[in-house]
C-alpha atoms as a PDB file:
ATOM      1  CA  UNK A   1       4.377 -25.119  12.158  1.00  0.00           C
ATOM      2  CA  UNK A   2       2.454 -24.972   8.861  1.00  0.00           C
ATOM      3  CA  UNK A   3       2.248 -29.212   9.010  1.00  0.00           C
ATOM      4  CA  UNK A   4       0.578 -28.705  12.082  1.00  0.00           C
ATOM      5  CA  UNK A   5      -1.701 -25.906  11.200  1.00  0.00           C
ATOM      6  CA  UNK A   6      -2.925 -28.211   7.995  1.00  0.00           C
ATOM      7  CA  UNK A   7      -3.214 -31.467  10.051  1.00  0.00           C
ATOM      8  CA  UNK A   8      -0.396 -32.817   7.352  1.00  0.00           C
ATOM      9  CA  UNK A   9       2.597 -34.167   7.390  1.00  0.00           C
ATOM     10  CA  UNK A  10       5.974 -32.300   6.550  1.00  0.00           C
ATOM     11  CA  UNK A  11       5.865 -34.536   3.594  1.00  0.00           C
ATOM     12  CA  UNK A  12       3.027 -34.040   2.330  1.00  0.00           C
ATOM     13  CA  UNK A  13       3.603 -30.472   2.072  1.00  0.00           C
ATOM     14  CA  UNK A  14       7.048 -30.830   0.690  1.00  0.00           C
ATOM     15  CA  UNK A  15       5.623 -32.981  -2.406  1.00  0.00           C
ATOM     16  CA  UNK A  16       2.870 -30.176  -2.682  1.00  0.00           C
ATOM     17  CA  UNK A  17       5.388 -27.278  -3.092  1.00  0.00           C
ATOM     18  CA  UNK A  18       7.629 -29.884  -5.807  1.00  0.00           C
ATOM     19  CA  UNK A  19       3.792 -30.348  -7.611  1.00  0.00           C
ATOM     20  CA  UNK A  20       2.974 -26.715  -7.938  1.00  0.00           C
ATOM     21  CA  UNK A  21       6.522 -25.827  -8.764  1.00  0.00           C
ATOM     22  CA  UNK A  22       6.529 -28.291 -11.671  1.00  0.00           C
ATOM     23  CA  UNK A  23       3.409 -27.391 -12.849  1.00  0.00           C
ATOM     24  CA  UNK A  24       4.179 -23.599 -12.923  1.00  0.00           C
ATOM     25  CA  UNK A  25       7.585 -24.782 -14.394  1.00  0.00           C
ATOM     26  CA  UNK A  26       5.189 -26.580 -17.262  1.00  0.00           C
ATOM     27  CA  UNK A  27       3.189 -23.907 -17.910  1.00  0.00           C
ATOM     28  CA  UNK A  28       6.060 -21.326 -18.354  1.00  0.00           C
ATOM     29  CA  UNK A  29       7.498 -23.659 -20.559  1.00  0.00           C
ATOM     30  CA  UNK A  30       4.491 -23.988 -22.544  1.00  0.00           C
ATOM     31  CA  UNK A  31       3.937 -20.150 -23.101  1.00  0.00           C
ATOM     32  CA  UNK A  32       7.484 -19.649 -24.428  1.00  0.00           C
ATOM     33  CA  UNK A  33       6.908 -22.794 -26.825  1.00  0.00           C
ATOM     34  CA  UNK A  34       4.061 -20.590 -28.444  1.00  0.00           C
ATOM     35  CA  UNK A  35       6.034 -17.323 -28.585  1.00  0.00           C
ATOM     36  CA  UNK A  36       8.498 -18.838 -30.178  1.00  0.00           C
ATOM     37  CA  UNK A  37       6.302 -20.945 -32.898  1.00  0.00           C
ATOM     38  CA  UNK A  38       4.556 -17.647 -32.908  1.00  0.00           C
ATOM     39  CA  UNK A  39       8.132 -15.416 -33.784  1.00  0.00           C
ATOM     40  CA  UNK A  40       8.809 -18.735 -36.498  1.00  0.00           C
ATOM     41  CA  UNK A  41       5.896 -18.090 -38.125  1.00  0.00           C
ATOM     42  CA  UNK A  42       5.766 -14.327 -38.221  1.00  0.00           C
ATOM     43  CA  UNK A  43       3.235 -13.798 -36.348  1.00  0.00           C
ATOM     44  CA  UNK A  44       4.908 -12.272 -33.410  1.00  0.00           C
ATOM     45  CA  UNK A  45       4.617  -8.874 -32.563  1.00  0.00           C
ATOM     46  CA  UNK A  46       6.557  -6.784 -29.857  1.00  0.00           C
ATOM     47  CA  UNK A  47       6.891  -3.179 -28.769  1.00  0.00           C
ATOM     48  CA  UNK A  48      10.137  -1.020 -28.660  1.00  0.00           C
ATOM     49  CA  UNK A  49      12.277  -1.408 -25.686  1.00  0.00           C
ATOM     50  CA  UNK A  50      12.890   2.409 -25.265  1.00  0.00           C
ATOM     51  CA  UNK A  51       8.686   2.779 -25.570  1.00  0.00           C
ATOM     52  CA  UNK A  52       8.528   0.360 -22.750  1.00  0.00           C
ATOM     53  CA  UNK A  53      11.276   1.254 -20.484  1.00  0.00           C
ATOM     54  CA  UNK A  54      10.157   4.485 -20.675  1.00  0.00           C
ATOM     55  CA  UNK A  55       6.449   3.948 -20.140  1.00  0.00           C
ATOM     56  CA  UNK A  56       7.805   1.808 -16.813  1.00  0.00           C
ATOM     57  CA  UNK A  57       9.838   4.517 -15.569  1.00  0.00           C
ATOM     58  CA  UNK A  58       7.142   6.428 -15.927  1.00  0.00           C
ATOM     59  CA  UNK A  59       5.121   4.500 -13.327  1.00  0.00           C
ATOM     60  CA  UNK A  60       3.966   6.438 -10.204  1.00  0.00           C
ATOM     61  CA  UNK A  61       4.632   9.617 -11.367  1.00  0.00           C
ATOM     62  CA  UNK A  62       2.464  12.651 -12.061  1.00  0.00           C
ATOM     63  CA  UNK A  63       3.157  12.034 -16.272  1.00  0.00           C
ATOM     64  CA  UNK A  64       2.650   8.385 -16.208  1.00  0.00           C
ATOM     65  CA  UNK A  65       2.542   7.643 -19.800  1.00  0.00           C
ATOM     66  CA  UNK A  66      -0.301   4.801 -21.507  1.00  0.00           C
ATOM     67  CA  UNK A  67       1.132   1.311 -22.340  1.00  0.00           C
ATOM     68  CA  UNK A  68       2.863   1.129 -25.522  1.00  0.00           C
ATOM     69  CA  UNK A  69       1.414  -1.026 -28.499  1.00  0.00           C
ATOM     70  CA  UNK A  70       2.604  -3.938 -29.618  1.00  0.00           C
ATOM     71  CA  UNK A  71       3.625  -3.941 -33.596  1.00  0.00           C
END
């Protein structure tokens, strides 16, 4: 259905999906790269996981809490 909607072949869309996909797949790879040079070098910096699983449980309520900072 989509094929005929675009005026493409099932194909075409197919390699389309595998393009995106490996670019996304690229680009996550790329922003971990950096995190991790970034964690190497010191350089890092990260907030507590009890700050931030509270602050998400705190999501949608009436005492939603502000992001936590990053140290």
């Amino acid at each position: 259905m989509m094929a005929k909607s675009a005026d493409r072949s099932r194909a075409w869309l197919m390699s389309q999906a595998v393009i995106k996909y490996v670019e996304h797949e690229a680009w996550q790879l790329e922003a971990i790269k950096k995190s991790l040079e970034k964690l190497e070098c010191g350089e890092a910096k990260f907030a507590d996981h009890d700050d931030v699983a509270s602050w998400l449980s705190s999501w949608g309520s009436a005492g939603e809490t502000e992001c936590p900072v990053c140290k």
